[in-house]
C-alpha atoms as a PDB file:
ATOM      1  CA  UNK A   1       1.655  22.991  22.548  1.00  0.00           C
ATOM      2  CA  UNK A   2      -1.834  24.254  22.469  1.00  0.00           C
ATOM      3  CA  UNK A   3      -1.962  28.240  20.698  1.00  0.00           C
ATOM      4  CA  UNK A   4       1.599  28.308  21.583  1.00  0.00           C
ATOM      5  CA  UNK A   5       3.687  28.156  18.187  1.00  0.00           C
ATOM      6  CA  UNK A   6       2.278  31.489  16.347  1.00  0.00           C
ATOM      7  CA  UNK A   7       3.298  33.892  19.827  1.00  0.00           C
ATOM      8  CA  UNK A   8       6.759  32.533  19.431  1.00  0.00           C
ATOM      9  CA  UNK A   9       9.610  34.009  16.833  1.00  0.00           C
ATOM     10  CA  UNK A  10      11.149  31.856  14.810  1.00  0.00           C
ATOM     11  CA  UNK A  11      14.420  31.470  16.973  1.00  0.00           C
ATOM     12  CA  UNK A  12      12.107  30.893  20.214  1.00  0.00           C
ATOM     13  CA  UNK A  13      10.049  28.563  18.566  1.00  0.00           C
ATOM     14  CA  UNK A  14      12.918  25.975  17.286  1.00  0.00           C
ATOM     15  CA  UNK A  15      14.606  26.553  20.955  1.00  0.00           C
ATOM     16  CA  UNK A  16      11.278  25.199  22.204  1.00  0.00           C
ATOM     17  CA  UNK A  17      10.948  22.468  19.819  1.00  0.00           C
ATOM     18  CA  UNK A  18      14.587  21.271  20.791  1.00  0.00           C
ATOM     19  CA  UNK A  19      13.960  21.381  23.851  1.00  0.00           C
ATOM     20  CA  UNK A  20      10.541  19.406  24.083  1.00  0.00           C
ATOM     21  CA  UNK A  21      12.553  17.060  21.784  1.00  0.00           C
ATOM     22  CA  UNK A  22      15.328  16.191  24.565  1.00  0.00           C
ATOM     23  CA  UNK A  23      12.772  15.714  27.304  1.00  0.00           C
ATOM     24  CA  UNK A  24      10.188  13.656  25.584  1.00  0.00           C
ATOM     25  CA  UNK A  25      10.198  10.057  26.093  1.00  0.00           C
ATOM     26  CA  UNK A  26      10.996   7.497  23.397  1.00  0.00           C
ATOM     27  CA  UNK A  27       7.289   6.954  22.840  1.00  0.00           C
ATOM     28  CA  UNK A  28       6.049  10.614  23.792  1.00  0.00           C
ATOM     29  CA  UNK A  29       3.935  12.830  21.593  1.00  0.00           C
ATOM     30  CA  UNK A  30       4.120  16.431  21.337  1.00  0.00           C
ATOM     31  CA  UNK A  31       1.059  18.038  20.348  1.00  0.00           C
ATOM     32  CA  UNK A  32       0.545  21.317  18.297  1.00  0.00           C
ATOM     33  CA  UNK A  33      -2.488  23.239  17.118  1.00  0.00           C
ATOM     34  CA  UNK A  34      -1.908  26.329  16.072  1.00  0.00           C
ATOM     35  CA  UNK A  35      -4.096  29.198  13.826  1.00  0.00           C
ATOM     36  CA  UNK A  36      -3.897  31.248  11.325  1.00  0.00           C
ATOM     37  CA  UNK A  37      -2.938  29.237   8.739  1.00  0.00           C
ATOM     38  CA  UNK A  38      -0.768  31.491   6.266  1.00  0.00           C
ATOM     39  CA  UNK A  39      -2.511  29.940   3.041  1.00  0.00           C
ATOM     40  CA  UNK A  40      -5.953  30.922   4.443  1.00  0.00           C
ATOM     41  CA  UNK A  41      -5.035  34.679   4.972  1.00  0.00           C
ATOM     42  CA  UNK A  42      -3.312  34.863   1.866  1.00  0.00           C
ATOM     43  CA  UNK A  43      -5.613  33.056  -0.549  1.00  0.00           C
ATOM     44  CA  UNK A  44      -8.569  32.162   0.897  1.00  0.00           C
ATOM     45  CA  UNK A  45      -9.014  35.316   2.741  1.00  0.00           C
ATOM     46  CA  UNK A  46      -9.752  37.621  -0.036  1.00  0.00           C
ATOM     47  CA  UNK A  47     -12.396  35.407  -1.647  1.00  0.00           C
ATOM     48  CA  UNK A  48     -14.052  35.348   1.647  1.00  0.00           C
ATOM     49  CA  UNK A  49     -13.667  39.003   1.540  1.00  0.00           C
ATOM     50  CA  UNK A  50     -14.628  39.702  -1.988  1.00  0.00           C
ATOM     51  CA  UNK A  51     -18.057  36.916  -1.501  1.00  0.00           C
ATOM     52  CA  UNK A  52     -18.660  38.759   2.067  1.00  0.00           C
ATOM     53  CA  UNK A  53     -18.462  42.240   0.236  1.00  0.00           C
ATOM     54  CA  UNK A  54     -20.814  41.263  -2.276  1.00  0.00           C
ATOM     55  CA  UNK A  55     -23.340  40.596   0.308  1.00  0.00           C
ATOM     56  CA  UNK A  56     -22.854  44.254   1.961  1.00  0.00           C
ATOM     57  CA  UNK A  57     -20.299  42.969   4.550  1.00  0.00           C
ATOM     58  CA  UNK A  58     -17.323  45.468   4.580  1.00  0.00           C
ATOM     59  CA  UNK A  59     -14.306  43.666   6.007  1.00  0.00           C
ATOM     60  CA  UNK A  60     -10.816  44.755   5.967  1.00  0.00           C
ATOM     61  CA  UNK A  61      -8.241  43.695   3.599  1.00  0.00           C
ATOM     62  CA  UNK A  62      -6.286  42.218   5.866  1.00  0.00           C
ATOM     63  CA  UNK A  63      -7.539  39.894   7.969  1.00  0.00           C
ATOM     64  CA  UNK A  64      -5.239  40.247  11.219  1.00  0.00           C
ATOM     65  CA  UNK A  65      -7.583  43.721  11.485  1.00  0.00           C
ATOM     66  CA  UNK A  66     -10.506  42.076  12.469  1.00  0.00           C
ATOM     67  CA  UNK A  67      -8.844  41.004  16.210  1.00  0.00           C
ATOM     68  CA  UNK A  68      -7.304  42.833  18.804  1.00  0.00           C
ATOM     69  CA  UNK A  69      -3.738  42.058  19.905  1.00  0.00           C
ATOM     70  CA  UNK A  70      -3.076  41.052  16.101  1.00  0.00           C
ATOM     71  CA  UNK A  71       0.874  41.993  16.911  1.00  0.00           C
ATOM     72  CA  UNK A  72       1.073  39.007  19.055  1.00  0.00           C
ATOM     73  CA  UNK A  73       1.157  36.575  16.343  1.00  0.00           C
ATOM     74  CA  UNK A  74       4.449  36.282  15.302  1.00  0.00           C
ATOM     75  CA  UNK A  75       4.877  33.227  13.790  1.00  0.00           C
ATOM     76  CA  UNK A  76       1.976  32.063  11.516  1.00  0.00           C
ATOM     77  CA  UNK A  77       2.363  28.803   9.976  1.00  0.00           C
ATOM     78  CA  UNK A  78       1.121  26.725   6.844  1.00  0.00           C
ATOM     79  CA  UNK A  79       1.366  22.815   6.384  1.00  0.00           C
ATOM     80  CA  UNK A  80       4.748  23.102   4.864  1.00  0.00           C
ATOM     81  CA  UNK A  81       6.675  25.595   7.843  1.00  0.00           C
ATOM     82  CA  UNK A  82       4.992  23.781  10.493  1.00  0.00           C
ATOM     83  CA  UNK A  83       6.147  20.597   9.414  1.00  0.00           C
ATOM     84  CA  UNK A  84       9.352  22.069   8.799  1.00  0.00           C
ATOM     85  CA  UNK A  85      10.048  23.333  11.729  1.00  0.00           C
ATOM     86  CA  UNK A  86       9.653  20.430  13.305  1.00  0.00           C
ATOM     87  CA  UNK A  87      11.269  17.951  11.386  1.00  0.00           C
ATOM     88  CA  UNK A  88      14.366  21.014  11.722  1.00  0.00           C
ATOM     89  CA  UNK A  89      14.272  19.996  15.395  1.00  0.00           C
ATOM     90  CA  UNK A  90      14.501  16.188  15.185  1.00  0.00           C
ATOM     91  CA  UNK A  91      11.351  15.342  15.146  1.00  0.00           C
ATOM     92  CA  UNK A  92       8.955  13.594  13.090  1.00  0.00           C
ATOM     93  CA  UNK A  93       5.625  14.871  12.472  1.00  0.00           C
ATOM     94  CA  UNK A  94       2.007  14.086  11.014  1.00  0.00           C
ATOM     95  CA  UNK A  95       0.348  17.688  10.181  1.00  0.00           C
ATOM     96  CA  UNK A  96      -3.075  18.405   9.115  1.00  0.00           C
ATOM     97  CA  UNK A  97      -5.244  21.199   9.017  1.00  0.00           C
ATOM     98  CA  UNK A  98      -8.950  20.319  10.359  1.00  0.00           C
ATOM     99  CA  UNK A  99     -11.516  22.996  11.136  1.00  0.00           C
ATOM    100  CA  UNK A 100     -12.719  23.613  14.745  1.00  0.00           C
ATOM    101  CA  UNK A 101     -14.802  26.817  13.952  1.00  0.00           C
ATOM    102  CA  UNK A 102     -18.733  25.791  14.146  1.00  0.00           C
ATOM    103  CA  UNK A 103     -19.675  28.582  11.897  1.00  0.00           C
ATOM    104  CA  UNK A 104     -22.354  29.407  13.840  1.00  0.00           C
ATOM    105  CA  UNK A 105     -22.251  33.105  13.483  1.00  0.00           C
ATOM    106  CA  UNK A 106     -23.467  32.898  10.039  1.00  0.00           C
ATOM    107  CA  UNK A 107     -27.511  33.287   9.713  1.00  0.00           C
ATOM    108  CA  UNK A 108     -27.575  31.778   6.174  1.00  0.00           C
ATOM    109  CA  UNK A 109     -27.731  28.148   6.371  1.00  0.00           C
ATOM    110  CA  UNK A 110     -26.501  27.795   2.457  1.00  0.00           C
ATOM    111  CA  UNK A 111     -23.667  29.917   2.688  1.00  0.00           C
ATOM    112  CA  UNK A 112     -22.657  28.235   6.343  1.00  0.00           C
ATOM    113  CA  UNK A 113     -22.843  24.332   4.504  1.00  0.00           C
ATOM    114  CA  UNK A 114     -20.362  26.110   1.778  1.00  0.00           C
ATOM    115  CA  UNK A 115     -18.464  27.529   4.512  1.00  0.00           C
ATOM    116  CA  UNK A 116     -18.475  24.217   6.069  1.00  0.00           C
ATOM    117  CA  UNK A 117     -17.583  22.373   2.879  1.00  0.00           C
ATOM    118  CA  UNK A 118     -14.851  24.753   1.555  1.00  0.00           C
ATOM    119  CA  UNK A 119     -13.037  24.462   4.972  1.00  0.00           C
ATOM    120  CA  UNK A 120     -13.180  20.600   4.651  1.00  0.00           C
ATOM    121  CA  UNK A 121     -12.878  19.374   1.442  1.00  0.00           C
ATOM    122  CA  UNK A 122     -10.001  18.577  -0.342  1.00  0.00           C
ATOM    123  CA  UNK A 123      -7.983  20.455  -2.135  1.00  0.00           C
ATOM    124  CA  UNK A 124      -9.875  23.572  -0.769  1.00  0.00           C
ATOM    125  CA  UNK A 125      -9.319  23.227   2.702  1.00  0.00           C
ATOM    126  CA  UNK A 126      -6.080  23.977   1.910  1.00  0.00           C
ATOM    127  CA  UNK A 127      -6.626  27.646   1.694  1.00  0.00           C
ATOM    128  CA  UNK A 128      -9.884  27.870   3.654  1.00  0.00           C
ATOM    129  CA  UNK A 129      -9.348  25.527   6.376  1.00  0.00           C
ATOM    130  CA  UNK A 130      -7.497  28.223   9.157  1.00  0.00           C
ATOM    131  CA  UNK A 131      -6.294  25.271  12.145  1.00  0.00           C
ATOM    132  CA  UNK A 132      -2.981  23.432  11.735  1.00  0.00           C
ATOM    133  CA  UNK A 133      -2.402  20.515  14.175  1.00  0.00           C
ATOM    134  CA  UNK A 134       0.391  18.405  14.342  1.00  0.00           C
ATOM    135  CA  UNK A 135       1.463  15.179  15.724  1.00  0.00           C
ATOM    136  CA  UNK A 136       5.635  14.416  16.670  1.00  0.00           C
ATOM    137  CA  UNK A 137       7.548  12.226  17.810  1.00  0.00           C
ATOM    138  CA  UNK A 138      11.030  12.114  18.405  1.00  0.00           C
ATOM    139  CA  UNK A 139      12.673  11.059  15.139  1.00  0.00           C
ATOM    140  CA  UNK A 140      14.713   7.967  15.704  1.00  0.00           C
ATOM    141  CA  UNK A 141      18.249   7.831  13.945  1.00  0.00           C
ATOM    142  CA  UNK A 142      20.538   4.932  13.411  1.00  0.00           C
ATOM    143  CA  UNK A 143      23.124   5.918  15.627  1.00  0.00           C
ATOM    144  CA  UNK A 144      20.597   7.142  18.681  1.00  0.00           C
ATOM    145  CA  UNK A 145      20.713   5.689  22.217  1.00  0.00           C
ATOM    146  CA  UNK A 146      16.669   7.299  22.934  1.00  0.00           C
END
C-alpha cells in the first residue's frame, strides 16, 4: 500500500485495511508508506520556513501550497494515526518514519548534512522526518481459526 493511505478518507481507508486484513495469509505482510507526515507540517514545517526565510527563500505558510493537486491528500498521517488505524482493523503493526528524500536540491552542503541529520536523528526526526512506513500483520487472537 505504496502512496495509497493519504488519497483515502478515513471511512475508505479502514474499509481497505479490513479488507487487506481478511485476504492476507496467516504469515502475509501488508506494506504502507505513506507522506506527509502531520508532525512535520505542523511543527517542523515552520522552522524550515522561518530558517528558509532567513536565507531570502519566501515559502508559503502552509506547506500543502508548494504542490499541485494538494486537495488529493485526504488523509495525512503521523506515527500515532497510522498505527492506529491499523491496529483499529485487526492488525498488528511496526511503524517508523525513515527519510527517502536525497536532499539534493539544496546547493549548501552544511545546511543539506543538517537537513540530513534533523530528518534522522532522534527525537527530531519526529517532526522533520516527512515518510511513515509501516509493517502489519494480521493480529492473531485467542479465539482465531487464521
Amino acid at each position: 500500500m505504496l502512496d495509497v493511505v493519504e488519497h483515502l478518507y478515513p471511512a475508505e481507508l479502514h474499509q481497505a485495511l479490513i479488507e487487506v486484513r481478511r485476504v492476507l495469509r496467516a504469515q502475509g505482510r501488508l506494506i504502507v508508506h505513506t507522506m506527509p507526515n502531520t508532525w512535520y507540517y505542523r511543527f517542523g514545517y515552520p522552522l524550515f520556513r522561518l530558517v528558509q526565510q532567513l536565507r531570502g527563500q519566501a515559502l508559503p505558510p502552509d506547506p500543502r501550497d508548494r504542490w499541485g493537486y494538494k486537495q488529493v491528500h485526504v488523509n495525512e498521517q503521523n506515527l500515532l494515526l497510522l498505527r492506529r488505524e491499523l491496529q483499529a482493523a485487526g492488525l498488528k503493526a511496526t511503524v517508523w518514519l525513515d527519510p527517502i528524500q536525497s536532499y539534493d536540491e539544496e546547493p549548501n552542503r552544511f545546511v543539506r548534512s543538517i537537513m540530513c541529520a534533523l530528518a534522522t536523528l532522534y527525537p527530531f526526526r519526529f517532526v522533520f522526518c516527512n515518510d511513515l512506513f509501516a509493517i502489519a500483520t494480521k493480529q492473531q487472537t485467542s479465539w482465531s481459526t487464521e
